[in-house]
C-alpha atoms as a PDB file:
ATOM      1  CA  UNK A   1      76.020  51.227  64.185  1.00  0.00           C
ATOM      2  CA  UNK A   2      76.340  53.838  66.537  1.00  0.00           C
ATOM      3  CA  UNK A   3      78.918  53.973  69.684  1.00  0.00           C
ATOM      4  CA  UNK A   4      77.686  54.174  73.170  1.00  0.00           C
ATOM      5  CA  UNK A   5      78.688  57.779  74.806  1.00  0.00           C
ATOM      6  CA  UNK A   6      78.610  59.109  78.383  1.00  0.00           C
ATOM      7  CA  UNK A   7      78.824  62.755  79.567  1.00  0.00           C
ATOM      8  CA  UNK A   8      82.774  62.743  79.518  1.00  0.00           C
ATOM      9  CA  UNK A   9      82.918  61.264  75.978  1.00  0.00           C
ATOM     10  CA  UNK A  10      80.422  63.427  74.780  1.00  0.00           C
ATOM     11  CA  UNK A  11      82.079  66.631  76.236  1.00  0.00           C
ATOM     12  CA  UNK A  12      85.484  65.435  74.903  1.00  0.00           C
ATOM     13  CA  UNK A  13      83.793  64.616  71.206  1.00  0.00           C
ATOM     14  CA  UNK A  14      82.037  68.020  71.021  1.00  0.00           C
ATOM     15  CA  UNK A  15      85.526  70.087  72.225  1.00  0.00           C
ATOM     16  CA  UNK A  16      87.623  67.695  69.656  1.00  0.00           C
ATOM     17  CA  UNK A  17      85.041  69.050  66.570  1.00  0.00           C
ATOM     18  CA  UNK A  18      84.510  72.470  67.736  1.00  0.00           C
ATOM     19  CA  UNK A  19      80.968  72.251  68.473  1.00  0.00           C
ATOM     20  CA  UNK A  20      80.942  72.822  72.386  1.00  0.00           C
ATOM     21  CA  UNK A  21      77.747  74.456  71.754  1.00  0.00           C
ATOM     22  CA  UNK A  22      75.624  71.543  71.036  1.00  0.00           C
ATOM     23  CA  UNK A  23      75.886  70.673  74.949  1.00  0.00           C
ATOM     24  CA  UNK A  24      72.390  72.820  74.665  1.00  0.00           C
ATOM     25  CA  UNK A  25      70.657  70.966  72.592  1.00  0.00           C
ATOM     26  CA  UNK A  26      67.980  68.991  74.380  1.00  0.00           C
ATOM     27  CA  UNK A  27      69.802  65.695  73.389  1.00  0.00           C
ATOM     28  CA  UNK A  28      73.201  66.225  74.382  1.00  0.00           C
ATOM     29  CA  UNK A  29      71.728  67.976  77.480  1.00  0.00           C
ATOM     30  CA  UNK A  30      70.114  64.621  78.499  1.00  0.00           C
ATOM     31  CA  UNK A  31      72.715  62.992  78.165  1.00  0.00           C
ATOM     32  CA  UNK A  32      75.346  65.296  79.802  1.00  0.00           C
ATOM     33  CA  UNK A  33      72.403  64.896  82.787  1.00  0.00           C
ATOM     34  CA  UNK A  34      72.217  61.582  82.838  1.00  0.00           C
ATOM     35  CA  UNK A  35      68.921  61.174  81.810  1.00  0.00           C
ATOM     36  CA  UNK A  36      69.032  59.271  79.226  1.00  0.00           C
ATOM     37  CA  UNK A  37      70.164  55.886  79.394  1.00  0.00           C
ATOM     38  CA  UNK A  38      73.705  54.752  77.618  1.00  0.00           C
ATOM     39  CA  UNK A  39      71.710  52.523  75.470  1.00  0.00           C
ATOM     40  CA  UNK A  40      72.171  53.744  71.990  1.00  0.00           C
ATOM     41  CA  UNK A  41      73.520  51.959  69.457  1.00  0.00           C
ATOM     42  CA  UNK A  42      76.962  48.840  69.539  1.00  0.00           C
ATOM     43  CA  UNK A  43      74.794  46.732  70.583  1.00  0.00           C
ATOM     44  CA  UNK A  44      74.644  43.628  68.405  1.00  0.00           C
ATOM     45  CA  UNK A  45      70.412  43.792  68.194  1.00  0.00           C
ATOM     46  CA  UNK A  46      67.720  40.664  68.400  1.00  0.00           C
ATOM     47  CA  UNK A  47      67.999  40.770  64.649  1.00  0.00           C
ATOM     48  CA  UNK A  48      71.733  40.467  64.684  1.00  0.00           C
ATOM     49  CA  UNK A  49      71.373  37.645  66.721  1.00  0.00           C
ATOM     50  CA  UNK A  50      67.924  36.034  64.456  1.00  0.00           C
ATOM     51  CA  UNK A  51      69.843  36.154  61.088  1.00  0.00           C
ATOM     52  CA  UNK A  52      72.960  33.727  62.769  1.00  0.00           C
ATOM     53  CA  UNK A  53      70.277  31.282  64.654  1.00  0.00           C
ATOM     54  CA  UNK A  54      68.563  31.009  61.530  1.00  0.00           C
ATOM     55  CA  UNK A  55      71.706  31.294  59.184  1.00  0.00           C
ATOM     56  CA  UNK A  56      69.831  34.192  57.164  1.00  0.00           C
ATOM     57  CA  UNK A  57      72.252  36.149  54.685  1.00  0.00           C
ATOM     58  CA  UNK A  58      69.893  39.096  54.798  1.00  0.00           C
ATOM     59  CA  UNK A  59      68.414  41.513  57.498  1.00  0.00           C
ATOM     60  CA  UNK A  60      65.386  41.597  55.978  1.00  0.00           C
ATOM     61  CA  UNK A  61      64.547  38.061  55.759  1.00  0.00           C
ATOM     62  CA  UNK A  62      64.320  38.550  59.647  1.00  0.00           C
ATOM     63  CA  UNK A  63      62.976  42.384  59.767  1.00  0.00           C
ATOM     64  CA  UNK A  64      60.211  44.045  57.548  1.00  0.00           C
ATOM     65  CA  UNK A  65      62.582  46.818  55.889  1.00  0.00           C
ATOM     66  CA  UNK A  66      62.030  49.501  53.292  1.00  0.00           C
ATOM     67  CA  UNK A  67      64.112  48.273  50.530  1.00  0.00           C
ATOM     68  CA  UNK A  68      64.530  49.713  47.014  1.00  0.00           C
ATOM     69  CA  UNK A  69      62.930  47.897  44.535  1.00  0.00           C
ATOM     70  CA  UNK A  70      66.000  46.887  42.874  1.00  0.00           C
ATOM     71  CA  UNK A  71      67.557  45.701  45.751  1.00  0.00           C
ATOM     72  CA  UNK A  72      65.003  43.389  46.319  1.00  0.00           C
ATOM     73  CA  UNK A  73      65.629  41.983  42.903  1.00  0.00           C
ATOM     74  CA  UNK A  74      68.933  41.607  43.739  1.00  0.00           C
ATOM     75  CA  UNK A  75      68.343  39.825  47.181  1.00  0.00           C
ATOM     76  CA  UNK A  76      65.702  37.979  45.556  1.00  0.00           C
ATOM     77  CA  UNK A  77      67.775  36.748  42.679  1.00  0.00           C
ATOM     78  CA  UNK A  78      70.764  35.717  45.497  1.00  0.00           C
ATOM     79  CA  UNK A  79      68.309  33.314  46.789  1.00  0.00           C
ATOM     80  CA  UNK A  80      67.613  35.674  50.454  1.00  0.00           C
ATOM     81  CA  UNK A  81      63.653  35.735  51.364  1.00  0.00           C
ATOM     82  CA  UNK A  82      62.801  39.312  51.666  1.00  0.00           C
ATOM     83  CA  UNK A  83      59.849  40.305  54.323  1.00  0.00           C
ATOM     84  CA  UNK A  84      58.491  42.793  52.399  1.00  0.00           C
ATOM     85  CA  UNK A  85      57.253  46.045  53.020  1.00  0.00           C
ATOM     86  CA  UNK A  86      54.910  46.465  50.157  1.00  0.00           C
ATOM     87  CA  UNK A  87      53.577  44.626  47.134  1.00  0.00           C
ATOM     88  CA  UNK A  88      56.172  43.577  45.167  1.00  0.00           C
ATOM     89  CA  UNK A  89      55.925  42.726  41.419  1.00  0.00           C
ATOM     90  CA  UNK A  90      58.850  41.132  40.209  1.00  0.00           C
END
């Protein structure tokens, strides 16, 4: 999950790791700008919110995910109904 940041944070964040020189980069200059709205990331999400009004126990049994194949095997096996992303043969 990421952490919403504003042009103070992000000025403080880059001088606190030394790396005052991203403030360039087209990204951090957006932001700086205040182009860009404060939108990314901590929020809780729609799917967040799907898996607890349908008491789900996976994301992807709300969410088409790319999933290793064993960890589909595992979810599968745990009883969680996997959207999948491909053909799956168990």
């Amino acid at each position: 999950m990421g952490v919403r940041v504003d042009a103070p944070a992000l000025a403080a964040q880059l001088k606190h790791r030394d790396m005052e020189y991203k403030a360039a980069l087209p990204f951090h200059r957006a932001v700086a700008d205040g182009r860009l709205p404060l939108s990314m990331g901590g929020g809780i999400g729609i799917s967040r919110v799907m898996m607890l009004l349908l008491r789900t126990a996976h994301i992807g049994e709300v969410q088409v995910g790319v999933w290793a194949d064993a960890h589909i095997r595992q979810a599968l096996a745990a009883g969680c109904d996997i959207i999948p992303d491909r053909v799956f043969i168990s």
